[in-house]
C-alpha atoms as a PDB file:
ATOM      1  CA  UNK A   1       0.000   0.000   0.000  1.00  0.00           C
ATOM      2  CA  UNK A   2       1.602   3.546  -1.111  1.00  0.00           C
ATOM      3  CA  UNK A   3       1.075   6.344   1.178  1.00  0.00           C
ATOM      4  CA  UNK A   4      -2.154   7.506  -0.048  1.00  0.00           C
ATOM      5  CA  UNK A   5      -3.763   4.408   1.046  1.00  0.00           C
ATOM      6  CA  UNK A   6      -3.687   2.394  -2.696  1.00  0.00           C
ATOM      7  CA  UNK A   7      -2.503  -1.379  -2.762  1.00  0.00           C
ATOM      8  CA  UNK A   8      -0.648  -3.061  -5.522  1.00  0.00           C
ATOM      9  CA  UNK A   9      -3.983  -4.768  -6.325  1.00  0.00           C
ATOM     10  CA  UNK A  10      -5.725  -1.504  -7.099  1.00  0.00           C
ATOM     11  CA  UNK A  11      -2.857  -0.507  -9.225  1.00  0.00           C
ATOM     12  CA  UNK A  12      -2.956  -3.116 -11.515  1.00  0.00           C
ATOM     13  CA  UNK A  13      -1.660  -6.032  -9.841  1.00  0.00           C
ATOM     14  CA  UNK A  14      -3.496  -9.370  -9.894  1.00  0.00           C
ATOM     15  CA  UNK A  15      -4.746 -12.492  -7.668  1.00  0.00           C
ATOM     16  CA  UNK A  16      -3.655 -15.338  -9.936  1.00  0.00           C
ATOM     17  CA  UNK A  17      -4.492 -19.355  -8.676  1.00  0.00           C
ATOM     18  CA  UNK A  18      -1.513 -21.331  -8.524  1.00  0.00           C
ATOM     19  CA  UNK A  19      -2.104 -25.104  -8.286  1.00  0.00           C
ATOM     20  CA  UNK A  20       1.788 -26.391  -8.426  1.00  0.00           C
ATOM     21  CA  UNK A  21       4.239 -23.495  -6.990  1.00  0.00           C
ATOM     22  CA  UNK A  22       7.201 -23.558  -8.355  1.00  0.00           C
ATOM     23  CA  UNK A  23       9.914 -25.403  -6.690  1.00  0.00           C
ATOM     24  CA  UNK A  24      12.316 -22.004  -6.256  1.00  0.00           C
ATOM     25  CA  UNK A  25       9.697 -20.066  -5.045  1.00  0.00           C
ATOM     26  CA  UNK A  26       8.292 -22.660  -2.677  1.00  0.00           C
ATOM     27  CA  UNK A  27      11.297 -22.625  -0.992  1.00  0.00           C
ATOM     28  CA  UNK A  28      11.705 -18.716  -0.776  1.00  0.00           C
ATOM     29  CA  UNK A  29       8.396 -18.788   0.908  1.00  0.00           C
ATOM     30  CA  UNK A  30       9.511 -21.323   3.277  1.00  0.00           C
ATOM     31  CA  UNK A  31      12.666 -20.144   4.109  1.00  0.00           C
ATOM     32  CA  UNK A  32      11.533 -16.425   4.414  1.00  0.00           C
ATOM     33  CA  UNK A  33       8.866 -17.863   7.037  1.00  0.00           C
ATOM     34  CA  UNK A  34      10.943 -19.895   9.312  1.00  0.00           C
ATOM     35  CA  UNK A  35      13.690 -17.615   9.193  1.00  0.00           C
ATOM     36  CA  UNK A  36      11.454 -14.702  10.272  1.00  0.00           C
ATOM     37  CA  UNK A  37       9.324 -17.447  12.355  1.00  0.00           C
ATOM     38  CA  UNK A  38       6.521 -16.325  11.136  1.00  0.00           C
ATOM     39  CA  UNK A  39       3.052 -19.617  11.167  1.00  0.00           C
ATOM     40  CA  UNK A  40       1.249 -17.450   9.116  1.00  0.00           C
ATOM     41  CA  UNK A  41       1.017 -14.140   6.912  1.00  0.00           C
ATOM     42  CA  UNK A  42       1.067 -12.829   3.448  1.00  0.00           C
ATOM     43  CA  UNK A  43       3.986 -12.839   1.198  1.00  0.00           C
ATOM     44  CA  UNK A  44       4.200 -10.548  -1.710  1.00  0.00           C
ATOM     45  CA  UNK A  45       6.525 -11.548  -4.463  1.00  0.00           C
ATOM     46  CA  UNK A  46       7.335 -10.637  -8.219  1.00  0.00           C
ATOM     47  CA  UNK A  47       8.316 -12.418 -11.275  1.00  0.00           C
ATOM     48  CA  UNK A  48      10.438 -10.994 -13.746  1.00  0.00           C
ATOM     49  CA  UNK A  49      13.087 -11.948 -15.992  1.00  0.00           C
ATOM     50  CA  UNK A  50      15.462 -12.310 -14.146  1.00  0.00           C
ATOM     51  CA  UNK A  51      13.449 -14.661 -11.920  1.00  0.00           C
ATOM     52  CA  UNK A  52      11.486 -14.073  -8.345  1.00  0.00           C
ATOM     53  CA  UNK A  53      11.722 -11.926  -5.818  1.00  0.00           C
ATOM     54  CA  UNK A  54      10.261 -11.304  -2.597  1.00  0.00           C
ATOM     55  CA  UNK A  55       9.419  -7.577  -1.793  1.00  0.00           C
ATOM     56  CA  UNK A  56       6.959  -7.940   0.759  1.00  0.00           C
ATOM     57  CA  UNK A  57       6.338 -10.106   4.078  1.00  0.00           C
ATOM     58  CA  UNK A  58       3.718  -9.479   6.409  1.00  0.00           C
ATOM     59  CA  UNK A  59       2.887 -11.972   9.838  1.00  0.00           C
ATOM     60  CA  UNK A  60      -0.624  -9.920   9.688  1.00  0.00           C
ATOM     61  CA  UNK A  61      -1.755  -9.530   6.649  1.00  0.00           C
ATOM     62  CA  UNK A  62      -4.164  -6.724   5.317  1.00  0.00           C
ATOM     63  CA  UNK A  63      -6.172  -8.955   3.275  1.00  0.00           C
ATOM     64  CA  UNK A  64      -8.216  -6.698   0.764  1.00  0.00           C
ATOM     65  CA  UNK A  65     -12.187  -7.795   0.580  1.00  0.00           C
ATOM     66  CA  UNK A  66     -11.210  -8.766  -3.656  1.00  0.00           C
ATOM     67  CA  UNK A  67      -8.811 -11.348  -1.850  1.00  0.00           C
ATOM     68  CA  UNK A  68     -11.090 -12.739   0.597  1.00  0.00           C
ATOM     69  CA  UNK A  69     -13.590 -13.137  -2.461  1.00  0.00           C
ATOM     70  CA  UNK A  70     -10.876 -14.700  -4.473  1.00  0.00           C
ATOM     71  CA  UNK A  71     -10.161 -16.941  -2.253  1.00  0.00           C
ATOM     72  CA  UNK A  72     -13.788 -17.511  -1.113  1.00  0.00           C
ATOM     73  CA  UNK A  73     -12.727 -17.726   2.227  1.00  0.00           C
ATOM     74  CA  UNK A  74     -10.969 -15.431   4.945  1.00  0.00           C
ATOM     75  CA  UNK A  75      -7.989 -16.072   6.212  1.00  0.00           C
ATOM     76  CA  UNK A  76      -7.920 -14.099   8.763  1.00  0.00           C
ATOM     77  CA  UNK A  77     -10.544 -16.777  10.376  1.00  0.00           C
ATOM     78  CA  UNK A  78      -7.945 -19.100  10.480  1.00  0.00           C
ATOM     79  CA  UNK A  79      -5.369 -16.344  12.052  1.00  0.00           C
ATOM     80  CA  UNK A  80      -7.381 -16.319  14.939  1.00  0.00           C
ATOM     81  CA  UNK A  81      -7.414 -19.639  15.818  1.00  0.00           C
ATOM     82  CA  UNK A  82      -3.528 -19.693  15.471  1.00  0.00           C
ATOM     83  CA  UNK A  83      -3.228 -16.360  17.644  1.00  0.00           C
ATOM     84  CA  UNK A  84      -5.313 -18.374  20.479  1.00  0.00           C
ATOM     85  CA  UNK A  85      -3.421 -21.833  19.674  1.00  0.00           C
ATOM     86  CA  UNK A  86      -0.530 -19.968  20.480  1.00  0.00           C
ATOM     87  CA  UNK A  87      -1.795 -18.391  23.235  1.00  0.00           C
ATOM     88  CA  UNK A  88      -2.514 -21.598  24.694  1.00  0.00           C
ATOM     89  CA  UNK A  89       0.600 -23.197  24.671  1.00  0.00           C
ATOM     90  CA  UNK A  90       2.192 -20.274  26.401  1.00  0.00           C
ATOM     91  CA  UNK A  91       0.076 -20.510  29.051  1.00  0.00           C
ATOM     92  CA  UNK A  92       0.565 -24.080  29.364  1.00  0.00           C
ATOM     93  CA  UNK A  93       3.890 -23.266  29.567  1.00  0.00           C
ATOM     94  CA  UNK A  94       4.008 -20.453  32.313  1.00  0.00           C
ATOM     95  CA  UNK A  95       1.962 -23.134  34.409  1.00  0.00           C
END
């Protein structure tokens, strides 16, 4: 999002479905993640050519209603149990 509140998605950018992500990026993602130890967020990447790059990571997302209605369901549901998950376990843990 630039400072006048626009995202990359109102600019021009676009929710595509992947069904097989490619091996090199998989591992970007997965790497950026657990290095940052981060369970769950929204990555932001590009493709050009000279291959991907990662230009955005986020552990909260600000997912935009047109991505919730791409993906027909909202993540952020799913956040919440993971915030209280967590929660949990460090509570368990204090005793």
């Amino acid at each position: 999002m630039d400072e006048n509140g626009i995202s990359s998605y109102h600019r021009g950018a676009v929710y595509e479905h992947v069904f097989e992500l490619d091996k090199l990026i998989k591992h970007m993602v997965i790497d950026s993640l657990n290095i940052l130890n981060i369970k769950m967020g929204g990555i932001d990447l590009i493709i050009n050519d000279s291959g991907p790059y990662i230009i955005d990571v986020n552990a909260t997302s600000n997912f935009s209603k047109e991505f919730v209605d791409f993906l027909q369901k909202n993540p952020l549901d799913k956040m919440g149990d993971l915030i209280i998950d967590e929660y949990l376990k460090i509570e368990e843990a204090a005793g």
